[in-house]
N, C-alpha and C. Protein backbone atom coordinates (compact mmCIF):
# COMPACT_ATOMS: atom_id res chain seq x y z
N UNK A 1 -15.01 -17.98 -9.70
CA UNK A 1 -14.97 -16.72 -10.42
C UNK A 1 -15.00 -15.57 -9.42
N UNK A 2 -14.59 -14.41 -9.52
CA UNK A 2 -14.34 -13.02 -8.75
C UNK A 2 -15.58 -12.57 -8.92
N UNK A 3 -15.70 -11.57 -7.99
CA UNK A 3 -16.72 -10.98 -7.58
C UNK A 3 -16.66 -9.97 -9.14
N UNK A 4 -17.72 -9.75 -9.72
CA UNK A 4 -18.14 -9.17 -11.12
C UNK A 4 -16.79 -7.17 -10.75
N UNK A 5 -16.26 -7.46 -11.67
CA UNK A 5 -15.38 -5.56 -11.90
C UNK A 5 -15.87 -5.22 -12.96
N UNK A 6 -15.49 -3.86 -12.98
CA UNK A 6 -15.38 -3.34 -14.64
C UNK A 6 -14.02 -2.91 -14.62
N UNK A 7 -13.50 -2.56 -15.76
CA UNK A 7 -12.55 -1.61 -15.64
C UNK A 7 -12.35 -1.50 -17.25
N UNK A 8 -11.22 -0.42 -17.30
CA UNK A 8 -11.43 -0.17 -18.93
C UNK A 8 -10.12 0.13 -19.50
N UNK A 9 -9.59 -0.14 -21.17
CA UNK A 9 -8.42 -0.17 -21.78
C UNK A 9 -8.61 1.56 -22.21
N UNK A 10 -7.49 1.75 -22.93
CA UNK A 10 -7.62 2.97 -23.83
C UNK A 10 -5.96 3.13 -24.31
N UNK A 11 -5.61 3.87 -25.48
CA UNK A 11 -4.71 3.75 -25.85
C UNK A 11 -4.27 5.33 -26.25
N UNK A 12 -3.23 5.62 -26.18
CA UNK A 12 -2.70 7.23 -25.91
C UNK A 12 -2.32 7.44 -27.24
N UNK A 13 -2.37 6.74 -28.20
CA UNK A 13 -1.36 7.03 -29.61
C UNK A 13 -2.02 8.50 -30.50
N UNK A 14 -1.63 9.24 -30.75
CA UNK A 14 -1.93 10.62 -30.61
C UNK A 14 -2.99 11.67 -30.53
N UNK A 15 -2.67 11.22 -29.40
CA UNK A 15 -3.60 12.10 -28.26
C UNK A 15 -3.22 13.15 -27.57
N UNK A 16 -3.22 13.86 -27.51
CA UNK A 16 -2.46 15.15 -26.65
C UNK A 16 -2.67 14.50 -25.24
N UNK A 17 -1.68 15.12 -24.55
CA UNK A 17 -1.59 14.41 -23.30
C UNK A 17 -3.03 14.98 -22.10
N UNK A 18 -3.63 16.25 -22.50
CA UNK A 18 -4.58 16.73 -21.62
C UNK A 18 -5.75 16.21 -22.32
N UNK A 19 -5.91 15.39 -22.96
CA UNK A 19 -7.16 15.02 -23.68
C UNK A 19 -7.37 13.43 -23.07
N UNK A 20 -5.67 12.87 -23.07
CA UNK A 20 -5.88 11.52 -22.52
C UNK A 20 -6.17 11.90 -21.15
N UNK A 21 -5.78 12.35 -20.25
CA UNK A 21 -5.57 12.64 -18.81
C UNK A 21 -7.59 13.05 -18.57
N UNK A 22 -7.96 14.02 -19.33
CA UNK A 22 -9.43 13.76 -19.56
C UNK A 22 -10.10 13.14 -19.26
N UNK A 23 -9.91 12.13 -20.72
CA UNK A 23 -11.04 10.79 -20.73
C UNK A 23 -10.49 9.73 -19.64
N UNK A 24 -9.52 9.78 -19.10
CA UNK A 24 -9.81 9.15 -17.78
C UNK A 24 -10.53 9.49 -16.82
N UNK A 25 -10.44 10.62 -16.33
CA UNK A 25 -10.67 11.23 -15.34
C UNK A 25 -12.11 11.31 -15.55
N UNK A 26 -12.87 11.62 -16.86
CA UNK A 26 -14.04 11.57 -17.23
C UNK A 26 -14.88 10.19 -16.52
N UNK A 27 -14.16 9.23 -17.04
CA UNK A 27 -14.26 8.04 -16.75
C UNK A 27 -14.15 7.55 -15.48
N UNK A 28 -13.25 8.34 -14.30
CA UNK A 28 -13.27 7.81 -12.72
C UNK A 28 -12.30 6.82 -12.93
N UNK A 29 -11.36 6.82 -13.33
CA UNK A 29 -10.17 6.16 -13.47
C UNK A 29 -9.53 6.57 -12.31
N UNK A 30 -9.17 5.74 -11.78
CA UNK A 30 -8.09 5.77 -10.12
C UNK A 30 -7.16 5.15 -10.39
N UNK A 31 -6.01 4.23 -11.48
CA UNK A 31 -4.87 3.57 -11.76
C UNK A 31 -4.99 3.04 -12.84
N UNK A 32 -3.93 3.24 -13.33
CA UNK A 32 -3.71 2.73 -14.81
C UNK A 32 -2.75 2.03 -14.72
N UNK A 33 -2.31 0.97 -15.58
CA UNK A 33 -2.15 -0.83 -15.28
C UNK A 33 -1.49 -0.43 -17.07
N UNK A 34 -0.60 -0.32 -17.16
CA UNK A 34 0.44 0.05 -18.12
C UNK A 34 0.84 -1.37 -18.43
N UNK A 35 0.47 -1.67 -20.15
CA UNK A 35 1.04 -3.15 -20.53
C UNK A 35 1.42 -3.22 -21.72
N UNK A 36 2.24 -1.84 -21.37
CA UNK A 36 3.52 -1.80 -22.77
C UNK A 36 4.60 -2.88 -22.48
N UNK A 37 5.36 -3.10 -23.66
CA UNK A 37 6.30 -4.42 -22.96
C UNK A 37 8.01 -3.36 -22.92
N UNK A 38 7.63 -1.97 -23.40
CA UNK A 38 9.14 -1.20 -23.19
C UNK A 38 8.57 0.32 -23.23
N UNK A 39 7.95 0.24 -21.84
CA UNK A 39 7.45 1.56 -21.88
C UNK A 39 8.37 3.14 -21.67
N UNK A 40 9.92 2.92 -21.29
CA UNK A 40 10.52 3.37 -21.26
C UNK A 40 10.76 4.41 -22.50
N UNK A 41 10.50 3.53 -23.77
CA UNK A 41 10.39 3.82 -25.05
C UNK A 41 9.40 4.49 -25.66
N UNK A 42 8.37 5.29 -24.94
CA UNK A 42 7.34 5.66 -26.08
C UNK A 42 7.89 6.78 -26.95
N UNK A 43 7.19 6.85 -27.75
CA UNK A 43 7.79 8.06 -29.07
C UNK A 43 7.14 9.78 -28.61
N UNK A 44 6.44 9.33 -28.01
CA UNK A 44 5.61 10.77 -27.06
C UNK A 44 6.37 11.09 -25.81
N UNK A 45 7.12 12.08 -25.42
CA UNK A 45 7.56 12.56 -23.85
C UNK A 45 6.43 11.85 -22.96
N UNK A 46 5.42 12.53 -23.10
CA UNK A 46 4.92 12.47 -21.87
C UNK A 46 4.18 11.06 -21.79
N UNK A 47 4.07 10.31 -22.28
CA UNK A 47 4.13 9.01 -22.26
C UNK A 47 5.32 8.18 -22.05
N UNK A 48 6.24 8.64 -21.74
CA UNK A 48 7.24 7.69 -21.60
C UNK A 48 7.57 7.26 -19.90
N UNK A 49 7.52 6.03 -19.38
CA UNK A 49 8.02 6.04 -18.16
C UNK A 49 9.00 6.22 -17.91
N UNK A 50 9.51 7.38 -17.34
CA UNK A 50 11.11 7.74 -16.76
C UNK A 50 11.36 7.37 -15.81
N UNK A 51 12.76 7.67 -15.36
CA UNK A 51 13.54 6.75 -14.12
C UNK A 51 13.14 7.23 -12.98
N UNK A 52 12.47 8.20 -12.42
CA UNK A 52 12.04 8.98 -11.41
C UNK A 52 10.43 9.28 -11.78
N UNK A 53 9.16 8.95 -10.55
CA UNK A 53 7.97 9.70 -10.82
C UNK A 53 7.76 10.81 -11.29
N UNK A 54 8.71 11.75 -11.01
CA UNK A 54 8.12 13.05 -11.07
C UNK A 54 8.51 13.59 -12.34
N UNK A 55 8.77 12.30 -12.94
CA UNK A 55 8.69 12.77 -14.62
C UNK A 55 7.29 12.00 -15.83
N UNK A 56 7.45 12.72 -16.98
CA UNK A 56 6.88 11.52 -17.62
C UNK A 56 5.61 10.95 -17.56
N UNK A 57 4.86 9.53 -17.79
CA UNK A 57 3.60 9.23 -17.84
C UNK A 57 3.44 9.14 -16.25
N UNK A 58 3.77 9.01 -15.12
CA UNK A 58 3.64 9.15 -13.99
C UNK A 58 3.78 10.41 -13.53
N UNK A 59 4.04 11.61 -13.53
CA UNK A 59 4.08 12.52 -13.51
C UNK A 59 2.65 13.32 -13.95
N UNK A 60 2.28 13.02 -15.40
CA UNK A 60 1.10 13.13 -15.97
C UNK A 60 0.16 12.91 -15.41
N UNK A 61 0.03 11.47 -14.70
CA UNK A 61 -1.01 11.07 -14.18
C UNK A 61 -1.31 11.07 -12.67
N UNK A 62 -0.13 11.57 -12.35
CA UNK A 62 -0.04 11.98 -10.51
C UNK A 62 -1.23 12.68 -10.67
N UNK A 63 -0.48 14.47 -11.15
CA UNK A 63 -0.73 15.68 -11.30
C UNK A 63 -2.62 15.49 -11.35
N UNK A 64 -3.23 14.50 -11.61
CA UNK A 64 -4.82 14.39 -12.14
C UNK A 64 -5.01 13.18 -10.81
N UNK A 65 -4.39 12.66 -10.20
CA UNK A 65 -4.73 12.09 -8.89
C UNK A 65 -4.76 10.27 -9.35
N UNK A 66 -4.41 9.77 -10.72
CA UNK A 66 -4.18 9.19 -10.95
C UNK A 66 -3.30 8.23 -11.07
N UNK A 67 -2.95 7.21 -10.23
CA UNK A 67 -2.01 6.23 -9.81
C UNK A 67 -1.15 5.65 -11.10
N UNK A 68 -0.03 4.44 -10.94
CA UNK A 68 0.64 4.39 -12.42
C UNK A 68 0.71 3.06 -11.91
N UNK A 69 0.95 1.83 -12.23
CA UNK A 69 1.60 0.52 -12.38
C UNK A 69 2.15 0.15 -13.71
N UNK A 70 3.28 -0.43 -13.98
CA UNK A 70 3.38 -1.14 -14.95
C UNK A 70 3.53 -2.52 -14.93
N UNK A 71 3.02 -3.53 -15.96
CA UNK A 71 3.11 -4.78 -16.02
C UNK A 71 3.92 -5.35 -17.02
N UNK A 72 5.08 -5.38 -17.15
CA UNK A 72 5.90 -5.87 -18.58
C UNK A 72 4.99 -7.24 -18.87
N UNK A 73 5.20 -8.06 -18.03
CA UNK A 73 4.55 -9.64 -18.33
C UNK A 73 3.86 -9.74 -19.00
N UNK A 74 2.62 -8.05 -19.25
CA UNK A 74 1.81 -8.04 -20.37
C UNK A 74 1.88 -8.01 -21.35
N UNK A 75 2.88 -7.26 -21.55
CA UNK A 75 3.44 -6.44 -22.98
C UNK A 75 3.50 -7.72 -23.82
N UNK A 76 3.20 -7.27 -25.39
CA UNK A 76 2.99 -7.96 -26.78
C UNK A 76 4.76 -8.40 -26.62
N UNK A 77 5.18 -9.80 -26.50
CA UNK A 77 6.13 -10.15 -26.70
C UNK A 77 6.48 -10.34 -28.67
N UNK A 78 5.15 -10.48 -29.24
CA UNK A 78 4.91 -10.83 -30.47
C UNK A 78 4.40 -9.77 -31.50
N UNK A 79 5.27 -8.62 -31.14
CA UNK A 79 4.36 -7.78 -31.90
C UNK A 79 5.14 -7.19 -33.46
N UNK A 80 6.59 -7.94 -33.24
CA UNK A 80 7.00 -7.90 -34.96
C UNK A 80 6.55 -8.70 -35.78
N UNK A 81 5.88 -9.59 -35.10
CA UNK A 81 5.09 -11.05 -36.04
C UNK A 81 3.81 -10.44 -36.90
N UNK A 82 3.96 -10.99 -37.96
CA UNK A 82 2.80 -10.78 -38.69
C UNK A 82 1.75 -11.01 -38.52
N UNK A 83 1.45 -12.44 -37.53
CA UNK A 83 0.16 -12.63 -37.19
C UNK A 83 0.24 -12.89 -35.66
N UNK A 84 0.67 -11.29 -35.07
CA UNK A 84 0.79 -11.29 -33.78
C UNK A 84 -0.30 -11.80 -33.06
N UNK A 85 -1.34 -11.00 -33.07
CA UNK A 85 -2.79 -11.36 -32.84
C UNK A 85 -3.13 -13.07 -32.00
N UNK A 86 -2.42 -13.66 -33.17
CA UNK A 86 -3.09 -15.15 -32.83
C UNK A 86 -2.19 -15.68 -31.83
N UNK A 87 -0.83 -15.21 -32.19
CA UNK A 87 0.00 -15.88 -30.94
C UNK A 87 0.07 -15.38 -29.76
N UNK A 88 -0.57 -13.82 -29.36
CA UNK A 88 -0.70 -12.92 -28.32
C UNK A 88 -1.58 -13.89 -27.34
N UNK A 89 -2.99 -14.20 -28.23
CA UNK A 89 -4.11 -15.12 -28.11
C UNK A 89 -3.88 -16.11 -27.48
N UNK A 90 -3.13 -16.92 -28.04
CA UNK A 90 -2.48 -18.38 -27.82
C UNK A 90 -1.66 -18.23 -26.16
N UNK A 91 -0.68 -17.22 -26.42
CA UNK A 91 -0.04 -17.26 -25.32
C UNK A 91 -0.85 -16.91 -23.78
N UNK A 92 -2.36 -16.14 -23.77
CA UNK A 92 -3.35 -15.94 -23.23
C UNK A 92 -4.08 -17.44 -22.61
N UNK A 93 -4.31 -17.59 -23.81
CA UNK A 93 -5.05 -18.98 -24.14
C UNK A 93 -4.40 -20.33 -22.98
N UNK A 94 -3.38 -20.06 -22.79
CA UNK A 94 -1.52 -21.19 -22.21
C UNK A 94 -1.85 -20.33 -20.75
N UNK A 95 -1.45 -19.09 -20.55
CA UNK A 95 -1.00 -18.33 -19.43
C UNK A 95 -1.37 -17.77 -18.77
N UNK A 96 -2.67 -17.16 -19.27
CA UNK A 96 -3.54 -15.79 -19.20
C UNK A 96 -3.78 -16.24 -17.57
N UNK A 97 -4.00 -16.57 -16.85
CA UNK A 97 -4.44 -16.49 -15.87
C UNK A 97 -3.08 -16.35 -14.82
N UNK A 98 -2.10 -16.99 -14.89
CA UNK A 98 -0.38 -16.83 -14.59
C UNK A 98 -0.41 -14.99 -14.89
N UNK A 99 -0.36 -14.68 -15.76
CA UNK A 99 0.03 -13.35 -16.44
C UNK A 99 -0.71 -12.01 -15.92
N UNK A 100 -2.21 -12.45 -15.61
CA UNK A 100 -3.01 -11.53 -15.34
C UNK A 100 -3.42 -11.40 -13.97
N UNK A 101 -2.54 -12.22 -12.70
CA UNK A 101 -2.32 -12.41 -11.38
C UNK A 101 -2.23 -11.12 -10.45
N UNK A 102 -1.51 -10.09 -11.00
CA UNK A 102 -1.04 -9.07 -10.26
C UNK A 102 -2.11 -7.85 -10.69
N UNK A 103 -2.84 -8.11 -12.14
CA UNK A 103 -3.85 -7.19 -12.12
C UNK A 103 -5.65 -7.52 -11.44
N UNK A 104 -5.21 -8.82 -10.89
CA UNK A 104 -6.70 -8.98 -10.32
C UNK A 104 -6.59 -8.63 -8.71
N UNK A 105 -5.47 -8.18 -8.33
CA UNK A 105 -5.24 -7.25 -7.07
C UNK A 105 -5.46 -5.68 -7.11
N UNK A 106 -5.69 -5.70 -8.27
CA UNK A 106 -5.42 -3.62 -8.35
C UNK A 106 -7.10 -3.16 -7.78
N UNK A 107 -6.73 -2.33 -7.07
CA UNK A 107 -8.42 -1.35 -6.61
C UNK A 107 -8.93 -0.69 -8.49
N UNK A 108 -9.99 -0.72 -8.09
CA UNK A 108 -10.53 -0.40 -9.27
C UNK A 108 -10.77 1.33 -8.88
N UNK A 109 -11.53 1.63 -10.27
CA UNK A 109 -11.65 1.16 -11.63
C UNK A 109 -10.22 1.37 -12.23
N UNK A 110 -9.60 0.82 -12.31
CA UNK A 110 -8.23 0.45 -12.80
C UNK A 110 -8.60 0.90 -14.72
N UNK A 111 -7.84 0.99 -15.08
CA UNK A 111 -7.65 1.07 -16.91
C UNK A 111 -6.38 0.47 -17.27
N UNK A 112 -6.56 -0.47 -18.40
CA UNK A 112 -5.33 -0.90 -19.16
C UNK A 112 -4.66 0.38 -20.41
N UNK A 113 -3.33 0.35 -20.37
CA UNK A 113 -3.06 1.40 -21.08
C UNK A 113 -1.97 0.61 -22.37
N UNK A 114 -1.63 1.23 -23.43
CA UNK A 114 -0.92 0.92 -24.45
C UNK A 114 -0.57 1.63 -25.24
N UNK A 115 -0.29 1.62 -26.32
CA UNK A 115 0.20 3.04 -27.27
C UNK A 115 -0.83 2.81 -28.27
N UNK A 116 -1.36 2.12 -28.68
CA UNK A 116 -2.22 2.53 -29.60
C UNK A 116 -3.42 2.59 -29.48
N UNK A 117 -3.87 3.65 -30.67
CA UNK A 117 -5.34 4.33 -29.89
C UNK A 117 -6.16 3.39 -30.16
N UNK A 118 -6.50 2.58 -31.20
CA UNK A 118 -8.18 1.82 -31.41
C UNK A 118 -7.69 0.27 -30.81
N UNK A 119 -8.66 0.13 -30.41
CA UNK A 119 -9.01 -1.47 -29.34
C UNK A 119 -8.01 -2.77 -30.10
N UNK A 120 -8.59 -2.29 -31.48
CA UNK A 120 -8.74 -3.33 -32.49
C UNK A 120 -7.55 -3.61 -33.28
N UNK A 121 -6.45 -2.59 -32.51
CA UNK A 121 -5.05 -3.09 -33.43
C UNK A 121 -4.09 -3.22 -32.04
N UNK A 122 -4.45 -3.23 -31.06
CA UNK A 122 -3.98 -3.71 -29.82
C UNK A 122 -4.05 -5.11 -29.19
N UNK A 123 -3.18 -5.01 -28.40
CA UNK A 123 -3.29 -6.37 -27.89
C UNK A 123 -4.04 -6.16 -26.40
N UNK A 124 -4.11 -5.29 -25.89
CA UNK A 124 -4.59 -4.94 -25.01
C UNK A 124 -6.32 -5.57 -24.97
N UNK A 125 -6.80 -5.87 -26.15
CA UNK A 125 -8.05 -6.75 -26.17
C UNK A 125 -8.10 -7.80 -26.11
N UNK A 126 -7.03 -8.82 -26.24
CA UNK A 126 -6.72 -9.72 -26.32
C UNK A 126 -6.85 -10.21 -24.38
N UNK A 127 -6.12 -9.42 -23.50
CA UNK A 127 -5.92 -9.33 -22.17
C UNK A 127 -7.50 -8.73 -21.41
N UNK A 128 -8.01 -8.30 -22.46
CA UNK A 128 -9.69 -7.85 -21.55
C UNK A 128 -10.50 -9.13 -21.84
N UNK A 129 -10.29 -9.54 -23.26
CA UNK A 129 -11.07 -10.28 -23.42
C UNK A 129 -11.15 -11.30 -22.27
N UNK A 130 -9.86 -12.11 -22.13
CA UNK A 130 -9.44 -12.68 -20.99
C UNK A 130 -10.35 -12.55 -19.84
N UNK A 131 -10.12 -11.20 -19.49
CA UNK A 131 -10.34 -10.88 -17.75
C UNK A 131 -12.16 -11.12 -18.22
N UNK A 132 -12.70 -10.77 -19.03
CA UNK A 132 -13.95 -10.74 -19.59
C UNK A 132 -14.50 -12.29 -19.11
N UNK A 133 -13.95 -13.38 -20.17
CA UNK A 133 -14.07 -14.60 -19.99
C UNK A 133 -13.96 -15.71 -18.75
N UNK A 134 -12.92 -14.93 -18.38
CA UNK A 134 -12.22 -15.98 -16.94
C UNK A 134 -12.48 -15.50 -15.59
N UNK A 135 -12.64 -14.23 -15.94
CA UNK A 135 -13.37 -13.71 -14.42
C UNK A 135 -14.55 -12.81 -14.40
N UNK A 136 -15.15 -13.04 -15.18
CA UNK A 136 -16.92 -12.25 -14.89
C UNK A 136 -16.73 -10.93 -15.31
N UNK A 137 -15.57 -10.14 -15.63
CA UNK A 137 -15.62 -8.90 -15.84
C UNK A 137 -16.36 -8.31 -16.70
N UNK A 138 -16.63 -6.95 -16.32
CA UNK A 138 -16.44 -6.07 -17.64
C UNK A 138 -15.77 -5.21 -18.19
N UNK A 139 -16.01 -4.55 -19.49
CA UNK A 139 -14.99 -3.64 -19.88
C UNK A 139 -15.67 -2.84 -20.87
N UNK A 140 -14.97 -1.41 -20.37
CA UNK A 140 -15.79 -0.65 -21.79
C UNK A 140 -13.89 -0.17 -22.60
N UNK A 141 -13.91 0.17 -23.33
CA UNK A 141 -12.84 0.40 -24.02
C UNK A 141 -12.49 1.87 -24.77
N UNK A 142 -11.93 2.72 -23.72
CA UNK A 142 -12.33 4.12 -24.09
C UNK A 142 -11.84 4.48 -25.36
N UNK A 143 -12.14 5.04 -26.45
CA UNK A 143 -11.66 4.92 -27.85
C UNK A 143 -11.94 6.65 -28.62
């Protein structure tokens, strides 16, 4: 098992963009670990990753000293399914440790990011829980 982290999720779904940029920063957030599966796509500008930094959710989060990664591998492959949840789980359950490889390299306190705001309709809990279980972590879940 890894030496004990914390780090923490939070979800931007409407949030003004200086309120999210905030509660990070509140928080001592140094990189955010983006595990939208088409982040290109958000329905918010300034959430959207554009083709160049100096636009967009990287842009946003420069400007506050805040780093950007994205992880597609994370992203809800299952999220038109009705009972996404369990197969998100499952595929965790199979992979999670394959999948979650490139985020047990990130300097902390790292944050997982997603589009939606509460813990509990994300999959993004599904992936803490994980890091929770399999590697000693912790997590608070900014909400």
């Amino acid at each position: 098992m890894d030496e004990p982290r914390a780090f923490f999720t939070i979800g931007y779904g409407g949030r003004p963009p200086e309120e999210f940029v905030g509660l990070l920063s509140a928080h001592g957030v140094k990189l955010v670990a983006d595990v939208r599966i088409r982040p290109e796509r958000a329905s918010m500008g300034a959430y959207t990753r554009a083709r160049t930094p100096d636009k967009g959710i990287e842009k946003l989060l420069s400007d506050r000293g805040i780093g950007y990664r994205s992880f597609l591998e994370l992203g809800n492959l299952f999220l038109d399914r009705g009972d996404w949840q369990a197969d998100y789980r499952e595929l965790m359950d199979r992979a999670g440790d394959l999948l979650v490889a490139r985020l047990i390299e990130l300097p902390g306190p790292f944050c997982l990011l997603c589009a939606e705001r509460r813990v509990a309709d994300c999959h993004r809990r599904v992936i803490a829980d994980h890091l929770v279980k399999h590697r000693g972590w912790t997590v608070e879940h900014i909400e």
